[in-house]
PDB file of N, CA and C in Angstrom:
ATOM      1  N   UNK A   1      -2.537   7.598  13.344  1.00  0.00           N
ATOM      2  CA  UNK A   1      -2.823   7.986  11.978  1.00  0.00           C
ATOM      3  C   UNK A   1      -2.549   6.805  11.045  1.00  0.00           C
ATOM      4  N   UNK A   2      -3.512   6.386  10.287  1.00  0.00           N
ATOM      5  CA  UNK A   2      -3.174   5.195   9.430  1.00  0.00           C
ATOM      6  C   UNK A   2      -2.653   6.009   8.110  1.00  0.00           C
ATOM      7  N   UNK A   3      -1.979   5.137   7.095  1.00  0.00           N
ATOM      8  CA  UNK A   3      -1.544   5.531   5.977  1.00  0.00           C
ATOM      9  C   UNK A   3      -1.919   4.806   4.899  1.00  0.00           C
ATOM     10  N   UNK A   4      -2.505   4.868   3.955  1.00  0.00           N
ATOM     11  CA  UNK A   4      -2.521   4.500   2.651  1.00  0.00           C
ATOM     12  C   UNK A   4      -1.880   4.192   1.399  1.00  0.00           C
ATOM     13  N   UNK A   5      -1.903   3.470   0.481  1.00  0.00           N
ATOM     14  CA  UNK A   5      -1.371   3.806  -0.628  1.00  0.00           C
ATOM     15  C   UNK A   5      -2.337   2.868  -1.864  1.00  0.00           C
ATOM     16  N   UNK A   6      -2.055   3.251  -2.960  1.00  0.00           N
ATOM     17  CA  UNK A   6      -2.550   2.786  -4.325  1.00  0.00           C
ATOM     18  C   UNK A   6      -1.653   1.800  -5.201  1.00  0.00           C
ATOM     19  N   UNK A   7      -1.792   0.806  -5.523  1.00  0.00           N
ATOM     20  CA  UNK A   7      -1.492  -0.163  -6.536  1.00  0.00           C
ATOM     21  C   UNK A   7      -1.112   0.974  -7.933  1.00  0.00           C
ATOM     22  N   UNK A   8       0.357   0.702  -7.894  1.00  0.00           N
ATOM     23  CA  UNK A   8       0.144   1.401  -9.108  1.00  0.00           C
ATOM     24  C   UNK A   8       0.286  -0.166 -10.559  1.00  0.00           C
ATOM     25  N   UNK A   9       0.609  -0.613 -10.442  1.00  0.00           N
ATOM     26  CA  UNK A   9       0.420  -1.747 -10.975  1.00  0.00           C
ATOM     27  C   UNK A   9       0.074  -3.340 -10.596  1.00  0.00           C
ATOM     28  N   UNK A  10      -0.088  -4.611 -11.063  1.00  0.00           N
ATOM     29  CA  UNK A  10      -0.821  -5.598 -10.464  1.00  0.00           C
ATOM     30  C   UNK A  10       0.845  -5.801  -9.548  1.00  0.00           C
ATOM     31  N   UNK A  11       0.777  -6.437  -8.299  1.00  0.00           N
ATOM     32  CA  UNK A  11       2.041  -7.639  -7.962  1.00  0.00           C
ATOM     33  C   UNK A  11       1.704  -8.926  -7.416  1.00  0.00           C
ATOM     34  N   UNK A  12       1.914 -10.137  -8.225  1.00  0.00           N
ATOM     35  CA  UNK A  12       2.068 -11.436  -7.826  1.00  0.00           C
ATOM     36  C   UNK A  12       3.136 -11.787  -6.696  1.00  0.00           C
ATOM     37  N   UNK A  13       2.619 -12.388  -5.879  1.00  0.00           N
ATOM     38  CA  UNK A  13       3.117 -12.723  -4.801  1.00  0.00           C
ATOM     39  C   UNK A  13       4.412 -13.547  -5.045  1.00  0.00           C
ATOM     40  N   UNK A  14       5.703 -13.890  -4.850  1.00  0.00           N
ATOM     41  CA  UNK A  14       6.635 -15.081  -5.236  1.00  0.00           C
ATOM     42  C   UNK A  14       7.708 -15.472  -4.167  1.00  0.00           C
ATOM     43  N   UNK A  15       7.303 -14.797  -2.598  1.00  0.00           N
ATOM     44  CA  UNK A  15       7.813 -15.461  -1.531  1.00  0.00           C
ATOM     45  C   UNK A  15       6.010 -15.752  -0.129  1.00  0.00           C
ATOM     46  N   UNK A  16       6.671 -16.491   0.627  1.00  0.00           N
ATOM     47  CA  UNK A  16       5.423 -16.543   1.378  1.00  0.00           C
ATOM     48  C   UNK A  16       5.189 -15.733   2.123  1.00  0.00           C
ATOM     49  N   UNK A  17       6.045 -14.543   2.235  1.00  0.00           N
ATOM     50  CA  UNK A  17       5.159 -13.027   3.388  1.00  0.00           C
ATOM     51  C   UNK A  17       5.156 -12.316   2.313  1.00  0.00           C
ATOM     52  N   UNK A  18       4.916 -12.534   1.280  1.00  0.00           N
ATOM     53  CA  UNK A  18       4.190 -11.870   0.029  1.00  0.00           C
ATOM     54  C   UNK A  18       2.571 -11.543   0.193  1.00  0.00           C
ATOM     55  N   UNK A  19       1.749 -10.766  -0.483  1.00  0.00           N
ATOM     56  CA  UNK A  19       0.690 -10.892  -0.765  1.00  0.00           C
ATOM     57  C   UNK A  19       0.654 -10.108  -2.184  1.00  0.00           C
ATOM     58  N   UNK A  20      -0.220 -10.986  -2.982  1.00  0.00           N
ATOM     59  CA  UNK A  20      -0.918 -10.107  -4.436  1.00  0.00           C
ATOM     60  C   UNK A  20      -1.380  -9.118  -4.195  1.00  0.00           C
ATOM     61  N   UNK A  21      -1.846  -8.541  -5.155  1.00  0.00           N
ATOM     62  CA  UNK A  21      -2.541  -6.855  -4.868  1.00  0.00           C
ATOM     63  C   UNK A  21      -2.708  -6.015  -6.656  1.00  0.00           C
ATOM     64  N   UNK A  22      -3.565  -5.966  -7.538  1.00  0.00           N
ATOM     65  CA  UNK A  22      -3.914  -5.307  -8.353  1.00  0.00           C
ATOM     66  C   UNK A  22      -4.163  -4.151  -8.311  1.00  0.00           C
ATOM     67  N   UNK A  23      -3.269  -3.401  -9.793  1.00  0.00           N
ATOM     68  CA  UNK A  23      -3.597  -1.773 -10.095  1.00  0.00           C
ATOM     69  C   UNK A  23      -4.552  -1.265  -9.488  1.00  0.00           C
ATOM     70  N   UNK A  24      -4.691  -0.256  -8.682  1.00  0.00           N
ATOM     71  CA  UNK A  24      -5.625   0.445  -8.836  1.00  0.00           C
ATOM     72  C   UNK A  24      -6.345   0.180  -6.639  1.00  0.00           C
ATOM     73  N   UNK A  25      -5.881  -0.788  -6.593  1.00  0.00           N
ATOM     74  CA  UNK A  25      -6.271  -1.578  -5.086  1.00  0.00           C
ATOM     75  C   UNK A  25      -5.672  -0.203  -3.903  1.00  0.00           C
ATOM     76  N   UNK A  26      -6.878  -0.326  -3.423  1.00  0.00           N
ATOM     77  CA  UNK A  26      -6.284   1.033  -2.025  1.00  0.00           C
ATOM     78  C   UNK A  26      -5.946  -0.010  -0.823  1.00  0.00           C
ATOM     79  N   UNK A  27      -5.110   0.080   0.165  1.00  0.00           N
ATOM     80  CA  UNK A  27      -4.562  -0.561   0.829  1.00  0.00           C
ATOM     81  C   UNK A  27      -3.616   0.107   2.073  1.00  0.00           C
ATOM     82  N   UNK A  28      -3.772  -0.553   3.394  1.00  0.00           N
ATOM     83  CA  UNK A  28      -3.495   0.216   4.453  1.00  0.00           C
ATOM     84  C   UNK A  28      -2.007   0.104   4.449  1.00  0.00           C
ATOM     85  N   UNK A  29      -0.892   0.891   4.864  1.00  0.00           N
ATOM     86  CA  UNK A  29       0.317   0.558   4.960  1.00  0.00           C
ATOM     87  C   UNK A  29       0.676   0.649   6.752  1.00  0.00           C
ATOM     88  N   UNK A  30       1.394  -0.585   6.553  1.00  0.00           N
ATOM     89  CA  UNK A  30       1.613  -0.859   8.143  1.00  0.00           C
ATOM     90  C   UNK A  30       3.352  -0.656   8.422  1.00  0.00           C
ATOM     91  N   UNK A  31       3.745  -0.648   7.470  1.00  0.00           N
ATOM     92  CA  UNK A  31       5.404  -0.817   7.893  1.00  0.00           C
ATOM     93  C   UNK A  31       5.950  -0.872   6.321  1.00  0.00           C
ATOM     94  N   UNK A  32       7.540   0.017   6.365  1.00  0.00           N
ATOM     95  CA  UNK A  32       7.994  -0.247   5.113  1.00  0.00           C
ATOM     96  C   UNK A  32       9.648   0.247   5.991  1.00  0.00           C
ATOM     97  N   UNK A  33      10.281  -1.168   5.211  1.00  0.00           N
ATOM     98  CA  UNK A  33      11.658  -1.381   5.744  1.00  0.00           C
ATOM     99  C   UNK A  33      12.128  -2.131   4.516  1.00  0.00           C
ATOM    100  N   UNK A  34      13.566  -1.932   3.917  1.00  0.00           N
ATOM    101  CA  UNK A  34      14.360  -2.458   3.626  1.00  0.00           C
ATOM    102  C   UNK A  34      13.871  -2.564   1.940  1.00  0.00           C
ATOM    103  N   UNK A  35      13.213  -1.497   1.211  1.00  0.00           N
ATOM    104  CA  UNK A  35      12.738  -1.556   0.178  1.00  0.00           C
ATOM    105  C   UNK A  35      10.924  -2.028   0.381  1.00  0.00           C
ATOM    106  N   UNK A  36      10.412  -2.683   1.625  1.00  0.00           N
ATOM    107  CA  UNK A  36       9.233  -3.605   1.125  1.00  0.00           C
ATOM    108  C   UNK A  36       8.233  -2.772   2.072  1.00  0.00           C
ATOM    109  N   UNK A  37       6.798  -2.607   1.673  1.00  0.00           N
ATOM    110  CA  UNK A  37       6.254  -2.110   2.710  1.00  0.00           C
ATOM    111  C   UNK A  37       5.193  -3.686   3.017  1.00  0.00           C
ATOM    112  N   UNK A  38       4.967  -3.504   4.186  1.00  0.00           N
ATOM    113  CA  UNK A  38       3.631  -4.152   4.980  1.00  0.00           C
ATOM    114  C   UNK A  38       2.593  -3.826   4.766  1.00  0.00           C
ATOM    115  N   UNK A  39       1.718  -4.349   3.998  1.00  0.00           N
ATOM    116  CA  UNK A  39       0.673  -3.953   3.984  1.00  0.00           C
ATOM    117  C   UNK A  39      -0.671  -4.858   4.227  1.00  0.00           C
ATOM    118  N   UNK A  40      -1.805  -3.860   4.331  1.00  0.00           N
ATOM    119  CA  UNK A  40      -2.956  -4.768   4.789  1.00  0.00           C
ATOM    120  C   UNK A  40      -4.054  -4.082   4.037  1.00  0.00           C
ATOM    121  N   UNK A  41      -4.473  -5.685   3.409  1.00  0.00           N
ATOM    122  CA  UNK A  41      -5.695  -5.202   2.174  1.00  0.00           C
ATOM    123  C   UNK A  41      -7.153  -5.257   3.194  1.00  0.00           C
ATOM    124  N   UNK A  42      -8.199  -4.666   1.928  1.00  0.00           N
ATOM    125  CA  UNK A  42      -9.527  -4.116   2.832  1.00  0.00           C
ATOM    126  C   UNK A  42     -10.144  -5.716   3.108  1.00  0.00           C
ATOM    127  N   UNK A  43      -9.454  -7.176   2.675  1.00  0.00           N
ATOM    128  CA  UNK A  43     -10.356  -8.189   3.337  1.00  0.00           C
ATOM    129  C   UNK A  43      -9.209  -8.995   4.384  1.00  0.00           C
ATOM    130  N   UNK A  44      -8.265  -7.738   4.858  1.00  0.00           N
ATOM    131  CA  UNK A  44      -7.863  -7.800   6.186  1.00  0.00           C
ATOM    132  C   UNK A  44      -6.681  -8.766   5.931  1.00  0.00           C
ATOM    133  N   UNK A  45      -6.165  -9.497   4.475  1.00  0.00           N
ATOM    134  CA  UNK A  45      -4.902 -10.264   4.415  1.00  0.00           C
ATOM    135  C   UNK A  45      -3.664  -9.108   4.776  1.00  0.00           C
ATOM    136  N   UNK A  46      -3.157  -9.783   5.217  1.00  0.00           N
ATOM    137  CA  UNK A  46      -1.776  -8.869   4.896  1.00  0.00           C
ATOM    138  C   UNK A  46      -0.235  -9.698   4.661  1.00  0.00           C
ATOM    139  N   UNK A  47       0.710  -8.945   4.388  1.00  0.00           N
ATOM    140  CA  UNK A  47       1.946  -8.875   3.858  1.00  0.00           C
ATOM    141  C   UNK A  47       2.960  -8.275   2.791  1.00  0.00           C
ATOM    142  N   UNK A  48       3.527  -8.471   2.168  1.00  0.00           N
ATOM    143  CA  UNK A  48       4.144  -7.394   2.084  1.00  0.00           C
ATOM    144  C   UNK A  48       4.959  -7.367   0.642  1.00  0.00           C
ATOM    145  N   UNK A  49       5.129  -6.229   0.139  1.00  0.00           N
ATOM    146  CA  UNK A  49       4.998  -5.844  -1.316  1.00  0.00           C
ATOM    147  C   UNK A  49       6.520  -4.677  -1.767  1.00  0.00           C
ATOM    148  N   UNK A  50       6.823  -4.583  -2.647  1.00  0.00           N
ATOM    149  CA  UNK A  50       7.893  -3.873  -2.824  1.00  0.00           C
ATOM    150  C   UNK A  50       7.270  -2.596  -3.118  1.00  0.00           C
ATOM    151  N   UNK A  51       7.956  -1.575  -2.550  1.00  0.00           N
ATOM    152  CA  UNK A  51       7.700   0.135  -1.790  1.00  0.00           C
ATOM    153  C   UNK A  51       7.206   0.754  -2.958  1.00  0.00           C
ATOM    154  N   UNK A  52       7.943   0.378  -4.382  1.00  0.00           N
ATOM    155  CA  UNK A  52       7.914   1.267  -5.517  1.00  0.00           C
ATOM    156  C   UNK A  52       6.732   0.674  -6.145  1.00  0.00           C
ATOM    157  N   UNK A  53       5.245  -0.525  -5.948  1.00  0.00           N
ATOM    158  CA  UNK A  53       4.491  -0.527  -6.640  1.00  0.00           C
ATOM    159  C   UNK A  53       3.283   0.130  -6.233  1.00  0.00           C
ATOM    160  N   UNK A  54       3.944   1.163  -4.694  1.00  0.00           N
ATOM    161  CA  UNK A  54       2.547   1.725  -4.230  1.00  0.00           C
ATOM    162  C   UNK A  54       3.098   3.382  -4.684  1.00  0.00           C
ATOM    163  N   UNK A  55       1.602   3.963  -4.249  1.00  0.00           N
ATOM    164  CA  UNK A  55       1.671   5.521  -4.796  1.00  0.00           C
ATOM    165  C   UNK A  55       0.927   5.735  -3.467  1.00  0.00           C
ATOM    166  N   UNK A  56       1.621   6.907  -2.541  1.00  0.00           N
ATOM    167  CA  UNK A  56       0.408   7.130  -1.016  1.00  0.00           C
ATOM    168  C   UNK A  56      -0.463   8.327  -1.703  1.00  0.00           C
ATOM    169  N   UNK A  57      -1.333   7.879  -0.499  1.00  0.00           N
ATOM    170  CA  UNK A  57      -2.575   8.645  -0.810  1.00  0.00           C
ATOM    171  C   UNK A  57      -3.069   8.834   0.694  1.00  0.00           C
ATOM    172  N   UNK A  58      -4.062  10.087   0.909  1.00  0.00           N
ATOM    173  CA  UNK A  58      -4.655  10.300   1.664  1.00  0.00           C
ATOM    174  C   UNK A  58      -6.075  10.411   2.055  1.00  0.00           C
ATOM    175  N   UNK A  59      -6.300   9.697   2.977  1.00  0.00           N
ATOM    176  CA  UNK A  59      -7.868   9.469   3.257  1.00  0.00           C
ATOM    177  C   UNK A  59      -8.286  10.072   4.234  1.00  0.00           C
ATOM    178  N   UNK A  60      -9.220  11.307   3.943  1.00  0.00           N
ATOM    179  CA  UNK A  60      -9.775  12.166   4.651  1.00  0.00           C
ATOM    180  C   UNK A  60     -11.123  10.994   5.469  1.00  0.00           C
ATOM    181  N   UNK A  61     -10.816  10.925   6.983  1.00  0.00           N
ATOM    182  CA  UNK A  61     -11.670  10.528   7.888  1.00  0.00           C
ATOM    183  C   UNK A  61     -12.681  10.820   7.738  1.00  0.00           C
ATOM    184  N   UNK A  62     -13.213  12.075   7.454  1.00  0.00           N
ATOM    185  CA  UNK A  62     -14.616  12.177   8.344  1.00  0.00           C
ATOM    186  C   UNK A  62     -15.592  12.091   6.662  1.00  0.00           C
ATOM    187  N   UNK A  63     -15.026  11.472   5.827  1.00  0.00           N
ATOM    188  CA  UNK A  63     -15.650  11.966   4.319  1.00  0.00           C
ATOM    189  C   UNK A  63     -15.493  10.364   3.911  1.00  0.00           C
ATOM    190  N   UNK A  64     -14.338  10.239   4.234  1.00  0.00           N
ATOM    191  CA  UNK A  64     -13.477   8.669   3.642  1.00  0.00           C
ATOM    192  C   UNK A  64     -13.336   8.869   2.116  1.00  0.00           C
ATOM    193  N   UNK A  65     -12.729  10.127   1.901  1.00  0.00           N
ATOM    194  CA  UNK A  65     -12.243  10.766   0.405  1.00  0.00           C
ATOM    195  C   UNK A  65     -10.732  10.228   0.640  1.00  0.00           C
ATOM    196  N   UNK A  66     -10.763   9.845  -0.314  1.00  0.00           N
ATOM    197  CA  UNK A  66      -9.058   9.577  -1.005  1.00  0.00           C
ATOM    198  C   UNK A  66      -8.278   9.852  -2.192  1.00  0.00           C
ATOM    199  N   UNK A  67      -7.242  10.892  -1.924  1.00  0.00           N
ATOM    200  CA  UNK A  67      -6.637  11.548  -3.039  1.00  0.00           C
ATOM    201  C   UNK A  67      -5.768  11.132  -2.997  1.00  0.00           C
ATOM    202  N   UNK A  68      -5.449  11.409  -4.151  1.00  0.00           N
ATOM    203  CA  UNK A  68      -3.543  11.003  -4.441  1.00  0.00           C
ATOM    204  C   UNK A  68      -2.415  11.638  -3.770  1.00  0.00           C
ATOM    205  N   UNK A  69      -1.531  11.725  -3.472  1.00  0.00           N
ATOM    206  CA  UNK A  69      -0.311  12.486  -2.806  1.00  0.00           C
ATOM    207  C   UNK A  69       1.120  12.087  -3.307  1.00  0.00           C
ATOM    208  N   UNK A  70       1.838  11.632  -2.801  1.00  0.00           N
ATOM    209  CA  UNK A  70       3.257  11.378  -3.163  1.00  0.00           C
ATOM    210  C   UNK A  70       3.517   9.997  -3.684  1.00  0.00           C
ATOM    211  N   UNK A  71       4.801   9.561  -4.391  1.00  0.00           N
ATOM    212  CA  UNK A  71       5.042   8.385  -4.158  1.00  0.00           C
ATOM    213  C   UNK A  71       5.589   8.095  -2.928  1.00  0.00           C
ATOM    214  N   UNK A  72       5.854   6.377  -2.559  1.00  0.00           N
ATOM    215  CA  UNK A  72       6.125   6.176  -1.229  1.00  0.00           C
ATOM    216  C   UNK A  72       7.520   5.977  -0.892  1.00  0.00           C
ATOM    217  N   UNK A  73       8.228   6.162  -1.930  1.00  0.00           N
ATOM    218  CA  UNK A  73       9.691   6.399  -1.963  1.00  0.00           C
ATOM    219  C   UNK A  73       9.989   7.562  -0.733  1.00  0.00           C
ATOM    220  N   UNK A  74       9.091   8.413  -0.829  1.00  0.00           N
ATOM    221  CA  UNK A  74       9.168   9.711   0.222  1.00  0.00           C
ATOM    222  C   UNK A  74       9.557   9.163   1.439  1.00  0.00           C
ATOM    223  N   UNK A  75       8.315   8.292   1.498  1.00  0.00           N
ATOM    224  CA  UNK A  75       8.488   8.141   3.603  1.00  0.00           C
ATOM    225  C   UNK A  75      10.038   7.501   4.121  1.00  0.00           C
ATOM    226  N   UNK A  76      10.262   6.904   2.886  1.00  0.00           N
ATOM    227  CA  UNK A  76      11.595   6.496   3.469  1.00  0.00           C
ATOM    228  C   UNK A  76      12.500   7.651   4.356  1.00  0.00           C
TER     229      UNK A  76
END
């Protein structure tokens, strides 16, 4: 099962397993440890972002609809 989440605001990158990522950006989540999740954008960069600038969301497979759901504070 992959997981999602939403940009809730822009983040500039300011270490090197950082990646940028703007409001609003849907984005796969691969791992979230120690405050930061892993993530991997749709042109396949990845790295990794602090937990509280995403919002998860869910993407219905067979439609590829995506709604909003929780913040990602949850999965912790």
């Amino acid at each position: 099962m992959r997981v999602f989440g939403r940009l809730s605001c822009d983040f500039n990158a300011v270490q090197n397993d950082q990646i940028s990522a703007k409001e609003g950006e849907i984005v796969q989540i691969l791992d979230i440890k120690d405050g930061f999740a892993t993530i991997k954008k749709e042109s396949n960069q990845s790295g990794k972002i602090p937990n509280y600038f995403l919002e998860m969301v869910e993407c219905s497979e067979e439609n590829n609809r995506i709604s909003n759901n929780n913040n990602i504070e949850k999965l912790q």
